[in-house]
Protein backbone atom coordinates (compact mmCIF):
# COMPACT_ATOMS: atom_id res chain seq x y z
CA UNK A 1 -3.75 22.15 -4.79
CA UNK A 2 -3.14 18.31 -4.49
CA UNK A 3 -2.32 16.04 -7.29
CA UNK A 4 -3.71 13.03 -7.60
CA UNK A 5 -2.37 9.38 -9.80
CA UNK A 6 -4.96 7.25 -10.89
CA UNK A 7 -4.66 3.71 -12.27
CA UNK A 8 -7.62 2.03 -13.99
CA UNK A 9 -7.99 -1.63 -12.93
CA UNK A 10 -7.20 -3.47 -15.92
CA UNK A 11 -3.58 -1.49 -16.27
CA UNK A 12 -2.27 -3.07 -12.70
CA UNK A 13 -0.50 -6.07 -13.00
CA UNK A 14 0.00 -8.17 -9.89
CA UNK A 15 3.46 -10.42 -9.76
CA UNK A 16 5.11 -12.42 -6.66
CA UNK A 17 7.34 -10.39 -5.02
CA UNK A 18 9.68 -12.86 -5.25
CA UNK A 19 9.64 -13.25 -8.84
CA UNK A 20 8.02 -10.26 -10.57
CA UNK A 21 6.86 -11.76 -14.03
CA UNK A 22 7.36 -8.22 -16.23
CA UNK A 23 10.69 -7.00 -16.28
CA UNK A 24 9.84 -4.57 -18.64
CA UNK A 25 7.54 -2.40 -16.02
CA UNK A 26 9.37 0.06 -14.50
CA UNK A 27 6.86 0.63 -11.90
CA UNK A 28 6.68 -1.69 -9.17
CA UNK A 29 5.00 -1.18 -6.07
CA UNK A 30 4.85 -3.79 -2.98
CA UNK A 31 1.81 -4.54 -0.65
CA UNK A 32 -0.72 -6.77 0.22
CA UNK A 33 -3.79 -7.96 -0.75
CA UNK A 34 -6.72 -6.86 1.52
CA UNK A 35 -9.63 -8.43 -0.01
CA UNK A 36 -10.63 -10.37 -3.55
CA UNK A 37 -13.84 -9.81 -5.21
CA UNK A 38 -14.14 -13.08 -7.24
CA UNK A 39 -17.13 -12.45 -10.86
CA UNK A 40 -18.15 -14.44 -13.48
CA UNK A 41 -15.06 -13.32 -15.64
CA UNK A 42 -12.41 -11.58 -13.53
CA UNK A 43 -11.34 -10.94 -9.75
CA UNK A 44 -11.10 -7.89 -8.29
CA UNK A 45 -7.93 -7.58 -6.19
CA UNK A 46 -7.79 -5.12 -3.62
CA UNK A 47 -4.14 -4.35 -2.35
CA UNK A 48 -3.03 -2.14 0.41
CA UNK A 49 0.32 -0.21 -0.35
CA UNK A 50 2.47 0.28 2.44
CA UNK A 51 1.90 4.25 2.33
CA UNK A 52 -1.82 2.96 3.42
CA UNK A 53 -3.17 3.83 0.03
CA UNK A 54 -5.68 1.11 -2.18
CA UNK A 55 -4.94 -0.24 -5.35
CA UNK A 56 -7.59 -2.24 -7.19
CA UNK A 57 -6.35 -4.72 -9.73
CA UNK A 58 -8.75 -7.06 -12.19
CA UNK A 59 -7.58 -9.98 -13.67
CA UNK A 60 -8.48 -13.08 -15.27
CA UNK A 61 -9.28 -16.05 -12.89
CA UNK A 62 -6.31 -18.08 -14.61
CA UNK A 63 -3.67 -15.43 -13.92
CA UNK A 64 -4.73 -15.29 -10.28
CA UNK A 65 -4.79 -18.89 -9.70
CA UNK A 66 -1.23 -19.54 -11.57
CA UNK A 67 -0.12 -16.59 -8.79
CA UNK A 68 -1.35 -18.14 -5.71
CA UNK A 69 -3.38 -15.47 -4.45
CA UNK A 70 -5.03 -14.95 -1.22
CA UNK A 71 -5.99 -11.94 1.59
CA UNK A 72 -2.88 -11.04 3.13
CA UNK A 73 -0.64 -12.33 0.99
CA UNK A 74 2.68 -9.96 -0.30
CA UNK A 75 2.44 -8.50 -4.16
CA UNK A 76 3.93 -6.21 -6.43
CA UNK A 77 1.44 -3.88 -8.10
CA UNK A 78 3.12 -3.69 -11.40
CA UNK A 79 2.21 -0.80 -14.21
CA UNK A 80 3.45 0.87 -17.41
CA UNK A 81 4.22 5.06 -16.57
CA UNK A 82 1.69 5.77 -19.83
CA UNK A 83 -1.39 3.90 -17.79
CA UNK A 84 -0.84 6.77 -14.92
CA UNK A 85 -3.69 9.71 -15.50
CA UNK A 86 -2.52 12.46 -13.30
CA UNK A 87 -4.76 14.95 -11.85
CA UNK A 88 -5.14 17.99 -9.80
CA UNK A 89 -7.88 18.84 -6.77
């Protein structure tokens, strides 16, 4: 068996590494983005952790743009530990 954490979009929270904008997560993980996926409403942000695994996070354009964004740049992929749906395969 193999257990699996998934994270649904909306939940992960993307900060500067620099200066991460939620102290109050206490999960924090660093990598950087691989591609953005810019809708009508919301971006998607792909983000490569350093493990090699994806993260997708979707935000509103003005959080985004108030971050700076672009491919290849350094994030923290910021979440609460009660978004995390754990699974088994």
């Amino acid at each position: 068996m193999q257990a699996v954490a998934l994270l649904k979009a909306p939940a992960v929270h993307l900060a500067r590494p620099e200066s991460p904008e939620t102290p109050s997560v206490h999960n924090s993980l660093r990598g950087q983005v691989t591609a953005m996926h810019i809708g009508p409403a919301h971006t998607e942000v792909h983000v490569r952790l350093r493990g090699g695994q994806t993260l997708v996070s979707k935000a509103e354009h003005a959080q985004l743009a108030a971050l700076r964004l672009s491919e290849g740049a350094e994030v923290l992929a910021q979440f609460h530990d009660h978004a995390i749906v754990l699974g088994v395969v």
